[in-house]
PDB file of N, CA and C in Angstrom:
ATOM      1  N   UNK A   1       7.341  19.006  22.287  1.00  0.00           N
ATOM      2  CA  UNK A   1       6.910  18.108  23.339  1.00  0.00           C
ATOM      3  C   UNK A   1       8.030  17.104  23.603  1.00  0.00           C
ATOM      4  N   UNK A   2       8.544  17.292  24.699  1.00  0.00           N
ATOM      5  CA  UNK A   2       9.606  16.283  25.158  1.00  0.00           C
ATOM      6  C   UNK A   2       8.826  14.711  25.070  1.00  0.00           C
ATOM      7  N   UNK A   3       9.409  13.732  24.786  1.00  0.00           N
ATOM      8  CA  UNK A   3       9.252  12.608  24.834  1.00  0.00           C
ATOM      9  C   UNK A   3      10.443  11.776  25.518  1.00  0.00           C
ATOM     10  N   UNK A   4      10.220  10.704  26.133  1.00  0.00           N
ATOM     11  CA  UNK A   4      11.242   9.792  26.808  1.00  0.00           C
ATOM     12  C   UNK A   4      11.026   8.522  26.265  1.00  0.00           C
ATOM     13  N   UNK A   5      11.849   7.809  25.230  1.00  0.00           N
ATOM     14  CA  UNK A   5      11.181   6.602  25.050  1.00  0.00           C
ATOM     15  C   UNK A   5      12.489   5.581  25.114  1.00  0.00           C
ATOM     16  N   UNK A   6      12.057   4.395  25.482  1.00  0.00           N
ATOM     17  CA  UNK A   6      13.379   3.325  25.716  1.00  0.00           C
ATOM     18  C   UNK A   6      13.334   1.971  24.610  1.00  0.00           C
ATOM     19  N   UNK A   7      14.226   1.330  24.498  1.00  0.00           N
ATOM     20  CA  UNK A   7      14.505   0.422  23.855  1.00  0.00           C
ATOM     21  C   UNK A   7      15.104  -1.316  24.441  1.00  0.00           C
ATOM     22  N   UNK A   8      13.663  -2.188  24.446  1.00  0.00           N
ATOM     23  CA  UNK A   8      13.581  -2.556  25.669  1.00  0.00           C
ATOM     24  C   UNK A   8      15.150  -3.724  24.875  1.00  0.00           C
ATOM     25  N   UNK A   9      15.858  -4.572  25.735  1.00  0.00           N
ATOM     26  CA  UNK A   9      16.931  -5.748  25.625  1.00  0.00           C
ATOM     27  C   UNK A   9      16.779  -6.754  24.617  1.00  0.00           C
ATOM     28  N   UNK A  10      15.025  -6.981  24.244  1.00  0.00           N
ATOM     29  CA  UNK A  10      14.347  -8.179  23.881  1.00  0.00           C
ATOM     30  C   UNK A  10      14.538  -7.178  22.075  1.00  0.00           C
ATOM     31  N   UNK A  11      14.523  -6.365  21.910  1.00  0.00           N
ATOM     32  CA  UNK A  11      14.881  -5.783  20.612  1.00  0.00           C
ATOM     33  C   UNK A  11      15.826  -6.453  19.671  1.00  0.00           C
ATOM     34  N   UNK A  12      17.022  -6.311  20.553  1.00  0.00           N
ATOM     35  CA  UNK A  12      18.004  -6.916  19.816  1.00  0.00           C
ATOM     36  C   UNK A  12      17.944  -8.551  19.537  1.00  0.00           C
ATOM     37  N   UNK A  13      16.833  -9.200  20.213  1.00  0.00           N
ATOM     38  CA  UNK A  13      17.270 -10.894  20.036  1.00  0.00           C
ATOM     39  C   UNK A  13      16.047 -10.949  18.703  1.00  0.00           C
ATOM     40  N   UNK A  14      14.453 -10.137  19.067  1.00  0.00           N
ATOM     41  CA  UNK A  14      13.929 -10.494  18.150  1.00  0.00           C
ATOM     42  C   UNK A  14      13.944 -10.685  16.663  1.00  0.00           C
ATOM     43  N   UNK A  15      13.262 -11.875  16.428  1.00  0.00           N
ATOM     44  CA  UNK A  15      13.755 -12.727  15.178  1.00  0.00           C
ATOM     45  C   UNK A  15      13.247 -11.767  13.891  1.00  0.00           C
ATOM     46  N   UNK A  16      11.776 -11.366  14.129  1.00  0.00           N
ATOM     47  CA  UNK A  16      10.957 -10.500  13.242  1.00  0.00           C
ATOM     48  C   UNK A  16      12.055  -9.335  13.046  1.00  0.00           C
ATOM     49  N   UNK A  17      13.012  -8.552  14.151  1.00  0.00           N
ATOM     50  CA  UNK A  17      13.624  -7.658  13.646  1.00  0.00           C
ATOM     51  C   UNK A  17      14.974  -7.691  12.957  1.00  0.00           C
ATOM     52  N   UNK A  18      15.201  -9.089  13.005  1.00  0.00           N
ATOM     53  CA  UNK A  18      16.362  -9.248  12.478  1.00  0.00           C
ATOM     54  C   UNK A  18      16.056  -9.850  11.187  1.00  0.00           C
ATOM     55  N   UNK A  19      15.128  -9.850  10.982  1.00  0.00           N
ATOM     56  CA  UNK A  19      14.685  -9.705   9.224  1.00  0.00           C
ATOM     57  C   UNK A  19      14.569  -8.246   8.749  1.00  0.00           C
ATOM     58  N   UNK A  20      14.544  -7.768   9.509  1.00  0.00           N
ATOM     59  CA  UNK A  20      14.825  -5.787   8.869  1.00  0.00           C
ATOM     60  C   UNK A  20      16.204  -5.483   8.525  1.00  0.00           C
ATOM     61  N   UNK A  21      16.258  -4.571   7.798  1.00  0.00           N
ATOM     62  CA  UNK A  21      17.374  -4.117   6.865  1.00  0.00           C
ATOM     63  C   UNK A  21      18.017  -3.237   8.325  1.00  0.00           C
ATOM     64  N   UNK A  22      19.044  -2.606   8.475  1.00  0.00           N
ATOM     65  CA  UNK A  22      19.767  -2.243   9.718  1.00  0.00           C
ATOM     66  C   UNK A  22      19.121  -0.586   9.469  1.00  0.00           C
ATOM     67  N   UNK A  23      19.258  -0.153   7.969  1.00  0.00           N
ATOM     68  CA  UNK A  23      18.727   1.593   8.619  1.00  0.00           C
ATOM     69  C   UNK A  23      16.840   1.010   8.665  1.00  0.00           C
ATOM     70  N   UNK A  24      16.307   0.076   7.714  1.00  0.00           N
ATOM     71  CA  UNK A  24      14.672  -0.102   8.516  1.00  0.00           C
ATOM     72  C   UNK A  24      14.627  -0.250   9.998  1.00  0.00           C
ATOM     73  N   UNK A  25      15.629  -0.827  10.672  1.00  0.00           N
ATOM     74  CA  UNK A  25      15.778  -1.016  11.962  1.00  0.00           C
ATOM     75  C   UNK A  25      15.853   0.223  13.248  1.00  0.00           C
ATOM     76  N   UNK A  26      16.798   1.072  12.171  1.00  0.00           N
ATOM     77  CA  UNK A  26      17.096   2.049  12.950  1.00  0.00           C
ATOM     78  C   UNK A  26      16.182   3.336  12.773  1.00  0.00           C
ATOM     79  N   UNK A  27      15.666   3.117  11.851  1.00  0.00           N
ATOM     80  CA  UNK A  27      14.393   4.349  11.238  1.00  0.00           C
ATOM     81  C   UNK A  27      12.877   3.793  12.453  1.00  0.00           C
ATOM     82  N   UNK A  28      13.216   2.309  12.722  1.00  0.00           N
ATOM     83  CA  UNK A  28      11.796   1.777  13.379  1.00  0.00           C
ATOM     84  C   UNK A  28      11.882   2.641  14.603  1.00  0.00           C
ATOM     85  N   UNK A  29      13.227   2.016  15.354  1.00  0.00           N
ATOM     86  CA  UNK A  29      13.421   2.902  16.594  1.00  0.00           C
ATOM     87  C   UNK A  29      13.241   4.068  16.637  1.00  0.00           C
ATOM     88  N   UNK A  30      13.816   5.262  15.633  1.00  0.00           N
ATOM     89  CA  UNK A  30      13.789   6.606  15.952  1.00  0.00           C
ATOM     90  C   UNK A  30      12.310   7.125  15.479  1.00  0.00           C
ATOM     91  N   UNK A  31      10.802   6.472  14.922  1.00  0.00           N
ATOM     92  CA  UNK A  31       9.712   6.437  14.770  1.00  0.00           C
ATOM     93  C   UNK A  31       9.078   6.533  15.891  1.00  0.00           C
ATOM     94  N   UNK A  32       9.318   5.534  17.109  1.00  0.00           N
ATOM     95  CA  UNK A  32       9.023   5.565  18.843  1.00  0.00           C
ATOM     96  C   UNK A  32       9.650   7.268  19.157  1.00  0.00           C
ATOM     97  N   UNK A  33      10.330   7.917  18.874  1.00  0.00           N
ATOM     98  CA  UNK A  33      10.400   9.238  19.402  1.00  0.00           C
ATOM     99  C   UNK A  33       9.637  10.110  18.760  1.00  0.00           C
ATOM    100  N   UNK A  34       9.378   9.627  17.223  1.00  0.00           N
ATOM    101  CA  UNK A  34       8.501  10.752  16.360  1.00  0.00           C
ATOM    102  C   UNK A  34       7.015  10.931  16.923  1.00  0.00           C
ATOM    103  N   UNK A  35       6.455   9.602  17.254  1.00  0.00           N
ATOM    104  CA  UNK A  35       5.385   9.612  17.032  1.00  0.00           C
ATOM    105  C   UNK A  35       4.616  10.233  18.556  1.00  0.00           C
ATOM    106  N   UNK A  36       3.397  10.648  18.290  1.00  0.00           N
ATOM    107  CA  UNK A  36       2.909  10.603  19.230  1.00  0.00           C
ATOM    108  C   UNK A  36       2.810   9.589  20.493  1.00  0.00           C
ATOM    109  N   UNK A  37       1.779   9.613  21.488  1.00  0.00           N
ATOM    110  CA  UNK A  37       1.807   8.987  22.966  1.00  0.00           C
ATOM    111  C   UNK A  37       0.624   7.283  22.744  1.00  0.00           C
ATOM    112  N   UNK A  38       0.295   8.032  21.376  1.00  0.00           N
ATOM    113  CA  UNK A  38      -0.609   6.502  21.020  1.00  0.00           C
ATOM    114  C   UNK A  38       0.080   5.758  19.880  1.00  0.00           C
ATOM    115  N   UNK A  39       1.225   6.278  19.571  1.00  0.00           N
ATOM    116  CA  UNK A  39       1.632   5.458  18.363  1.00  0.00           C
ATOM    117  C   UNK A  39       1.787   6.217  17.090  1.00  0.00           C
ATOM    118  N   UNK A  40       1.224   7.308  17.058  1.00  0.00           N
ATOM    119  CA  UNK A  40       0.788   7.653  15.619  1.00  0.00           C
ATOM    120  C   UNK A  40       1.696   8.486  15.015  1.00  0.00           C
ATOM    121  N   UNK A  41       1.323   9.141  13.707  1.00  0.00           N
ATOM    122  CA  UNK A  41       2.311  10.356  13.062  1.00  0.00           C
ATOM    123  C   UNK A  41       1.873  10.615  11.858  1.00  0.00           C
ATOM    124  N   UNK A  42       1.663  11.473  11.540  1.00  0.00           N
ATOM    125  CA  UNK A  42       1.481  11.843   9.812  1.00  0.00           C
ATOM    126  C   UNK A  42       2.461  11.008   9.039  1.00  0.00           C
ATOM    127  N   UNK A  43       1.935  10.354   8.176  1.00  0.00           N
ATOM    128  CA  UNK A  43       2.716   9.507   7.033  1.00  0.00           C
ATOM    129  C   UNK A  43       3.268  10.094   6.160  1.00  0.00           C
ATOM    130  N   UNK A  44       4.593  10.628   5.846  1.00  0.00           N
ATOM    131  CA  UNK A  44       5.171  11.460   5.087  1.00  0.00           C
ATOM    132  C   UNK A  44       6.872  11.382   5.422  1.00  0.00           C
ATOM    133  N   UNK A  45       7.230  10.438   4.848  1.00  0.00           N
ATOM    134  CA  UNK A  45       8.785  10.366   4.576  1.00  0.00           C
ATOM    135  C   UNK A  45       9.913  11.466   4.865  1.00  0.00           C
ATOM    136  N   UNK A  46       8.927  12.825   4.135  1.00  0.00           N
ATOM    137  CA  UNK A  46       9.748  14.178   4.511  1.00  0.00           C
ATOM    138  C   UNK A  46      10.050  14.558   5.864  1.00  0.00           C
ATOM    139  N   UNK A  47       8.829  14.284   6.645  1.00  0.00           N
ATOM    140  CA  UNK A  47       8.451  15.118   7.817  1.00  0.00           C
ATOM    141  C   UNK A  47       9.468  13.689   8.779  1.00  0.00           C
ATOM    142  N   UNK A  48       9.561  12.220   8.568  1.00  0.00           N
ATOM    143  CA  UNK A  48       9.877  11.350   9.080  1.00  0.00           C
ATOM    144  C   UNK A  48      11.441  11.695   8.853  1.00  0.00           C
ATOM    145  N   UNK A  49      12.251  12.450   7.907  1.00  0.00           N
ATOM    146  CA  UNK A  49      13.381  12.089   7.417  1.00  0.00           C
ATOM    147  C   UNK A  49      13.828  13.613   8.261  1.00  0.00           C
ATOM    148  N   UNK A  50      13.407  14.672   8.721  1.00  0.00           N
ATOM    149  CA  UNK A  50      13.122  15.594   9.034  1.00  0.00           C
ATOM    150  C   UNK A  50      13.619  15.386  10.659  1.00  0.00           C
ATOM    151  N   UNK A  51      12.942  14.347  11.260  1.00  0.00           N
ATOM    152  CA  UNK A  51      13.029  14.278  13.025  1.00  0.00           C
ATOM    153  C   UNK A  51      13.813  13.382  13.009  1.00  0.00           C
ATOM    154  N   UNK A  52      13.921  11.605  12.211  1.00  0.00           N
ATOM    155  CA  UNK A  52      14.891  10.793  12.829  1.00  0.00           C
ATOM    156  C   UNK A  52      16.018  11.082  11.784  1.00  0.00           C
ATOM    157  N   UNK A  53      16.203  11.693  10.773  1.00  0.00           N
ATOM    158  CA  UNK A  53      17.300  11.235   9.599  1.00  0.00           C
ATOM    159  C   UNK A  53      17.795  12.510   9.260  1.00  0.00           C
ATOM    160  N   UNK A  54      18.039  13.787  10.132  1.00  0.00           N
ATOM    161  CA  UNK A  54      17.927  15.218   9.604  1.00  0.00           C
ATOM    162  C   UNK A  54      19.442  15.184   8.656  1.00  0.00           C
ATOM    163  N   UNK A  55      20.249  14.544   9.355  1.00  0.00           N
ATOM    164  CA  UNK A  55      21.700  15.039   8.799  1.00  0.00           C
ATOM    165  C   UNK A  55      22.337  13.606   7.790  1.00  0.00           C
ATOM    166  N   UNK A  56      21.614  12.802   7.241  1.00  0.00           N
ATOM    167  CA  UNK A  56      21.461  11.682   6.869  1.00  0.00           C
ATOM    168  C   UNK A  56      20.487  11.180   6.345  1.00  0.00           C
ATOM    169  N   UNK A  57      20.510  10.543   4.690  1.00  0.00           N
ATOM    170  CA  UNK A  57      20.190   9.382   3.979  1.00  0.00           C
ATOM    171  C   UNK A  57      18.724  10.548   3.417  1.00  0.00           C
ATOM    172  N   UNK A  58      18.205   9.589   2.461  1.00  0.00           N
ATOM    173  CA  UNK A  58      17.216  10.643   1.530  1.00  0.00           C
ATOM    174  C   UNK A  58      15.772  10.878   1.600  1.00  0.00           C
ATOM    175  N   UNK A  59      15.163  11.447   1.483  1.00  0.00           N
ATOM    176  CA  UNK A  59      13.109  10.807   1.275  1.00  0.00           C
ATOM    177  C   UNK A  59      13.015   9.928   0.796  1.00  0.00           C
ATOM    178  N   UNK A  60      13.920   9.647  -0.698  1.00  0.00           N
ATOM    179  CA  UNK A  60      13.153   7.988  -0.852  1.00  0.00           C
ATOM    180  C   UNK A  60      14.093   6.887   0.025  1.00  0.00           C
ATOM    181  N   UNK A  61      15.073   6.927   0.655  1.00  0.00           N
ATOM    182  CA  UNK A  61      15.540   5.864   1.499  1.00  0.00           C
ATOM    183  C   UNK A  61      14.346   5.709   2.761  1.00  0.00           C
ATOM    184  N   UNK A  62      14.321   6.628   3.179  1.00  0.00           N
ATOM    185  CA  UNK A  62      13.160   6.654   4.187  1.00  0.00           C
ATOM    186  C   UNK A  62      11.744   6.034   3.608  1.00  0.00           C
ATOM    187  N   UNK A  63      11.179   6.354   2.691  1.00  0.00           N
ATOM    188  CA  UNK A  63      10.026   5.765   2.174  1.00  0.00           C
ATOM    189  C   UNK A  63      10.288   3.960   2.437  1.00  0.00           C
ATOM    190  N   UNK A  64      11.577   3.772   1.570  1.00  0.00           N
ATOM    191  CA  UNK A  64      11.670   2.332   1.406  1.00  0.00           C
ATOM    192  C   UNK A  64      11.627   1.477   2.474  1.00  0.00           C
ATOM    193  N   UNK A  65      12.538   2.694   3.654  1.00  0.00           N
ATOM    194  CA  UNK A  65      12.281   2.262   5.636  1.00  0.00           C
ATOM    195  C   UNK A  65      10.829   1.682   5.528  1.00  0.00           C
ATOM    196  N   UNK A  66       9.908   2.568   5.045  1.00  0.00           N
ATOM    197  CA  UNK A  66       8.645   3.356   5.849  1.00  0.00           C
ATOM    198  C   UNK A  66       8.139   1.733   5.245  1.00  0.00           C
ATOM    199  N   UNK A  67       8.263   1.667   3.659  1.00  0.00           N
ATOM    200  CA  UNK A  67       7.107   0.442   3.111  1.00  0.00           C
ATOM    201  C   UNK A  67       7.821  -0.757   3.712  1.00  0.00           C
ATOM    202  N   UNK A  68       8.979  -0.839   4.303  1.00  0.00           N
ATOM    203  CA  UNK A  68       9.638  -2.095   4.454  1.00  0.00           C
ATOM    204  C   UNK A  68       9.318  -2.406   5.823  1.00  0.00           C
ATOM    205  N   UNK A  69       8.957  -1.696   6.582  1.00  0.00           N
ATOM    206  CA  UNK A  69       8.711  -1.465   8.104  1.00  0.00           C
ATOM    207  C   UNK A  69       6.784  -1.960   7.411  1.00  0.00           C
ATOM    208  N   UNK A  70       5.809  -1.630   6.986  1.00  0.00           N
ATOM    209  CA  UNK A  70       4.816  -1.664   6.802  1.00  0.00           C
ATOM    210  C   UNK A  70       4.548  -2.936   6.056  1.00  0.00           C
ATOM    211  N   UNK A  71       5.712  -3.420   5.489  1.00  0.00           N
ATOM    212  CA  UNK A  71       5.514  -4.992   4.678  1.00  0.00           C
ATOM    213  C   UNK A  71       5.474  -5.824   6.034  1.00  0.00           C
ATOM    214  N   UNK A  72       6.613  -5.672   6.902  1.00  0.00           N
ATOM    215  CA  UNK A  72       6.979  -6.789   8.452  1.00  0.00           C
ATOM    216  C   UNK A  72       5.717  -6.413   9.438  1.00  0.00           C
ATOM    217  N   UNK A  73       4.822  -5.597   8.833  1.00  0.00           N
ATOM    218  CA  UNK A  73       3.850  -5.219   9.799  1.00  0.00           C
ATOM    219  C   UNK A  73       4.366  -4.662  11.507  1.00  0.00           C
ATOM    220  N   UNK A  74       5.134  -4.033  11.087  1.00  0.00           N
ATOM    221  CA  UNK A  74       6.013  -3.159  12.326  1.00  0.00           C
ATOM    222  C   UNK A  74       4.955  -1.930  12.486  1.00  0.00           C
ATOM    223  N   UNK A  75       4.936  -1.548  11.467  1.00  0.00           N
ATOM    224  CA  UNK A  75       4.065  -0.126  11.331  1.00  0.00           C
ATOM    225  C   UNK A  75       2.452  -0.344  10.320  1.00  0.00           C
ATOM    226  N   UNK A  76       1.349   0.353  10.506  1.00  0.00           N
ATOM    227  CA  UNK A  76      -0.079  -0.016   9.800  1.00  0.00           C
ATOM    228  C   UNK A  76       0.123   1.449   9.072  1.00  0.00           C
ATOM    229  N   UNK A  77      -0.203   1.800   7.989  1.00  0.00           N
ATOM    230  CA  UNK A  77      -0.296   2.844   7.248  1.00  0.00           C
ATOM    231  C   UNK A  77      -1.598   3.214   6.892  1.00  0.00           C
ATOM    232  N   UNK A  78      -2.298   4.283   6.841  1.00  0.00           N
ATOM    233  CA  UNK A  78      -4.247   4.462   6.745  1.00  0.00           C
ATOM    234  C   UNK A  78      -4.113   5.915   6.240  1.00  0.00           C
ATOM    235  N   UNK A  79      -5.459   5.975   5.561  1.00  0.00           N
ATOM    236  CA  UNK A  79      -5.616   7.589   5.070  1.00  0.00           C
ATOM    237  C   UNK A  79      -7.093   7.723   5.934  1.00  0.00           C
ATOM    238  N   UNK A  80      -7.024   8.903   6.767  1.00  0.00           N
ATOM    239  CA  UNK A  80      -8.517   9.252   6.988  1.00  0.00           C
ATOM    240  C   UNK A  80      -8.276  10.653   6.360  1.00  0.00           C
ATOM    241  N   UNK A  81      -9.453  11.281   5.807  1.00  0.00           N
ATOM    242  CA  UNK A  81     -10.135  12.121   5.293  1.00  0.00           C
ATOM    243  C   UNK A  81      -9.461  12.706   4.477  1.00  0.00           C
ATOM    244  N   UNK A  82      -8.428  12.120   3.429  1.00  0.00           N
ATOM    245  CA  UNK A  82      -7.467  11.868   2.192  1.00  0.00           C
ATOM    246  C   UNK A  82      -5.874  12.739   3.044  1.00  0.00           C
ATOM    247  N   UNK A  83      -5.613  12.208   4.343  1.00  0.00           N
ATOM    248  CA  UNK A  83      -4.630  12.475   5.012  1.00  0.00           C
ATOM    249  C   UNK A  83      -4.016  11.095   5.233  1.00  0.00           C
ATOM    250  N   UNK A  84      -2.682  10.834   4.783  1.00  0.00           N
ATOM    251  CA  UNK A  84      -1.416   9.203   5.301  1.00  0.00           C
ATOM    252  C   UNK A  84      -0.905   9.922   7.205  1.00  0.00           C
ATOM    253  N   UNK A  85      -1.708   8.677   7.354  1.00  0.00           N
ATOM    254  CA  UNK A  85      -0.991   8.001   8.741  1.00  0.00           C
ATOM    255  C   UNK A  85      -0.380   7.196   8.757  1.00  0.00           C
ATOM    256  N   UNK A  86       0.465   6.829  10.053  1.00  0.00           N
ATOM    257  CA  UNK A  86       0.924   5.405  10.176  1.00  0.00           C
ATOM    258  C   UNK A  86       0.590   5.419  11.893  1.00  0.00           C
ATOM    259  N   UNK A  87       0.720   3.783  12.243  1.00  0.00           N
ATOM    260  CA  UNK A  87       0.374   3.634  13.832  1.00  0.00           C
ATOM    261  C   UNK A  87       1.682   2.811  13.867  1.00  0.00           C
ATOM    262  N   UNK A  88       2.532   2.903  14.935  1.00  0.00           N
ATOM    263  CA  UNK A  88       3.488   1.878  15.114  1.00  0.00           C
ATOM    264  C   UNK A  88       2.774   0.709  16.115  1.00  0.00           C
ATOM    265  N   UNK A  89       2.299  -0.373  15.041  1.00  0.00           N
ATOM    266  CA  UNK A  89       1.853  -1.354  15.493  1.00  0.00           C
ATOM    267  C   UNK A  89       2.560  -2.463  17.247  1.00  0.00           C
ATOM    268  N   UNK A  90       1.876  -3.047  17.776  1.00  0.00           N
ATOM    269  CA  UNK A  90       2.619  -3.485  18.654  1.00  0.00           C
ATOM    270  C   UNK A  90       2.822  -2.360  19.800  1.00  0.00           C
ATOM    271  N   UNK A  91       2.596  -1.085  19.861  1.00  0.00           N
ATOM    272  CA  UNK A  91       3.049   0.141  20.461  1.00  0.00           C
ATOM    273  C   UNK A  91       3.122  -0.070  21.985  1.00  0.00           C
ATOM    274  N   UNK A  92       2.369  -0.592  22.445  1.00  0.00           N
ATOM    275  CA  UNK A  92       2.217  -0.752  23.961  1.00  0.00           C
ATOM    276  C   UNK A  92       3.159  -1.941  24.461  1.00  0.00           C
ATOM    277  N   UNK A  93       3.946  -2.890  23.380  1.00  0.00           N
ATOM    278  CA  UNK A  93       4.661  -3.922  23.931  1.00  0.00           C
ATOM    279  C   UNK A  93       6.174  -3.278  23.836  1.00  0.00           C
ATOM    280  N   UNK A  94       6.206  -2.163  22.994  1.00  0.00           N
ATOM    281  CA  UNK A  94       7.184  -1.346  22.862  1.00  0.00           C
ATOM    282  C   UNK A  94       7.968   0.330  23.812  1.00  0.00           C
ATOM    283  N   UNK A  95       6.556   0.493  24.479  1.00  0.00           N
ATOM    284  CA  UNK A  95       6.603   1.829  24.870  1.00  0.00           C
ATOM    285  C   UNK A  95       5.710   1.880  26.028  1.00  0.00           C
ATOM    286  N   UNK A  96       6.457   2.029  27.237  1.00  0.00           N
ATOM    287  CA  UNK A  96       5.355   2.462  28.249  1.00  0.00           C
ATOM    288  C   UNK A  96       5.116   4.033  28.403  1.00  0.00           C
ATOM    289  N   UNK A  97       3.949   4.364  28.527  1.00  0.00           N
ATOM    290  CA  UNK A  97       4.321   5.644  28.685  1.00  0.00           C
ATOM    291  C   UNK A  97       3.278   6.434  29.641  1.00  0.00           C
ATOM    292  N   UNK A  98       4.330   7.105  30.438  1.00  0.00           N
ATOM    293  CA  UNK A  98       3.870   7.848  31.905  1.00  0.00           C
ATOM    294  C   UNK A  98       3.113   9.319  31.697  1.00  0.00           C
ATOM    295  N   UNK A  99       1.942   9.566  32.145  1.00  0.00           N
ATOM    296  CA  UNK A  99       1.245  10.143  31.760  1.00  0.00           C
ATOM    297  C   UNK A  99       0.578  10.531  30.166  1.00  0.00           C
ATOM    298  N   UNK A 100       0.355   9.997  29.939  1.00  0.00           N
ATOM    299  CA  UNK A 100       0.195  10.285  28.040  1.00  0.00           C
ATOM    300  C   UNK A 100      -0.904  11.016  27.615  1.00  0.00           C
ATOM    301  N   UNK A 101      -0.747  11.601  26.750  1.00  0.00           N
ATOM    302  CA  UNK A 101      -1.475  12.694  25.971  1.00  0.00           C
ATOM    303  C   UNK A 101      -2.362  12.237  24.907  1.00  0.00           C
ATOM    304  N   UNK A 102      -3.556  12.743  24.849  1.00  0.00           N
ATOM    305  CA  UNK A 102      -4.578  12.153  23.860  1.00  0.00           C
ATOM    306  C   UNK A 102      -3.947  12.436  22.205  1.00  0.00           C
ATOM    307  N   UNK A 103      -3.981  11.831  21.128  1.00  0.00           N
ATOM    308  CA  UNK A 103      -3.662  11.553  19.922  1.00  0.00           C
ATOM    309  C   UNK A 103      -4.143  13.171  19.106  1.00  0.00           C
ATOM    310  N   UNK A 104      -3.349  13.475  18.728  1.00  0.00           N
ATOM    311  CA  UNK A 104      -4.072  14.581  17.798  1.00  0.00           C
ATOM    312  C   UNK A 104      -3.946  14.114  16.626  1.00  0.00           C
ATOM    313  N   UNK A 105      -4.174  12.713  15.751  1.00  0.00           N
ATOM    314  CA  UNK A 105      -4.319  11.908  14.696  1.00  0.00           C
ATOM    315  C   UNK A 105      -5.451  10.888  15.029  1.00  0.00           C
ATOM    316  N   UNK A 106      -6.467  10.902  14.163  1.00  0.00           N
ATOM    317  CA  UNK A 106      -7.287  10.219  13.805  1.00  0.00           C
ATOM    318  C   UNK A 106      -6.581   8.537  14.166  1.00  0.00           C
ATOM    319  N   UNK A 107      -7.843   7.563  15.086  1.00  0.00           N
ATOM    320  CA  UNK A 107      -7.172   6.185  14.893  1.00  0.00           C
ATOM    321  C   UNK A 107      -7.574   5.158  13.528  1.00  0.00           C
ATOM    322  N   UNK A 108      -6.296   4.491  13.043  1.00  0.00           N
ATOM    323  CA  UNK A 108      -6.956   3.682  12.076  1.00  0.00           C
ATOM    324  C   UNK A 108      -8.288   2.923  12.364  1.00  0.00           C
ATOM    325  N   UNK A 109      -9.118   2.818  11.154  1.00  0.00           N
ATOM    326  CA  UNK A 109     -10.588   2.000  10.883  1.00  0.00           C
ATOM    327  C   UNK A 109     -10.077   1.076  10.129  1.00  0.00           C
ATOM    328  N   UNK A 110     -11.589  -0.175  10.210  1.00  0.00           N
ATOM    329  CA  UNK A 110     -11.188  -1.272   9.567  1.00  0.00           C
ATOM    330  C   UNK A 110     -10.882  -1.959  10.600  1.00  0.00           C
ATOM    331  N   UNK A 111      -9.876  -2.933   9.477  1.00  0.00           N
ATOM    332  CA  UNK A 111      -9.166  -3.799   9.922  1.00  0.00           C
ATOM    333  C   UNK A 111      -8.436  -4.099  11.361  1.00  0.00           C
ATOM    334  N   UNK A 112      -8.950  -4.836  12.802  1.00  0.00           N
ATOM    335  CA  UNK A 112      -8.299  -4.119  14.068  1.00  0.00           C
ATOM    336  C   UNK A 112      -7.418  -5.136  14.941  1.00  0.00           C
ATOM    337  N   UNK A 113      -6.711  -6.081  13.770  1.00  0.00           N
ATOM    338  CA  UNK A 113      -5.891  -7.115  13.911  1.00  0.00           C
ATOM    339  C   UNK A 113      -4.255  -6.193  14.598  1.00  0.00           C
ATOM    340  N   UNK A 114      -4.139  -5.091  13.885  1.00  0.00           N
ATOM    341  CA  UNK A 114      -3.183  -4.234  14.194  1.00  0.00           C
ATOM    342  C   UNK A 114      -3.265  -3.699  15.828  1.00  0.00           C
ATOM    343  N   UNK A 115      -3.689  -3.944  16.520  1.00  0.00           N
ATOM    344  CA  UNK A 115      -4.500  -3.131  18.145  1.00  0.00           C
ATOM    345  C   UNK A 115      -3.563  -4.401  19.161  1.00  0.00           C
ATOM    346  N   UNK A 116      -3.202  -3.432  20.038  1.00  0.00           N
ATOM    347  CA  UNK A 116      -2.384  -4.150  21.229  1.00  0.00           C
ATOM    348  C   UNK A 116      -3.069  -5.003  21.866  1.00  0.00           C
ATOM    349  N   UNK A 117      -4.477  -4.947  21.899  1.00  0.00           N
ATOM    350  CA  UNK A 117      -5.048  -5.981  22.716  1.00  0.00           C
ATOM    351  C   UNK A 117      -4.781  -7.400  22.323  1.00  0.00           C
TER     352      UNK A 117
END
């Protein structure tokens, strides 16, 4: 599935991202191409290190992306039905997207402080 996703100007000034480590930074961005049209993706370092990191850096560097991105609350991490997700939180202030496709991942429950509204 082709995806088109952009990286809006206001990236580079924000303060929250310039508390990220430069590959958490760059693992955040290439997450907006992994994920689905609502945000989402199977939670799994492999499969993440796989689409943004194929020719570069390890599963556990990526993990450390993944929990360090999930500490700054960049990304929400959830298990439904003993399956790891993640939602890239914020998603709609990040990603417009033209015609979009319904989620084939379960949305996080709970807690709904994480939700663009």
């Amino acid at each position: 599935m082709a995806r088109i996703r952009t990286i809006k100007p206001e990236f580079f000034t924000s303060l929250s991202n310039a508390d990220l480590s430069i590959p958490a930074r760059l693992t955040f961005i290439g997450l907006w191409t992994h994920a689905d049209d609502e945000g989402r993706c199977v939670d799994d370092a492999r499969l993440i290190k796989a689409a943004v990191w194929p020719l570069e850096r390890s599963v556990k560097a990526i993990e450390s992306d993944l929990d360090e991105l999930a500490e700054s609350d960049k990304i929400h991490r959830y298990t439904n039905a003993g399956r790891r997700f993640l939602f890239i939180t914020e998603w709609l202030t990040h990603q417009r997207i033209n015609r979009p496709s319904p989620s084939k991942f379960p949305p996080p429950d709970g807690d709904d402080s994480w939700r663009n509204q």
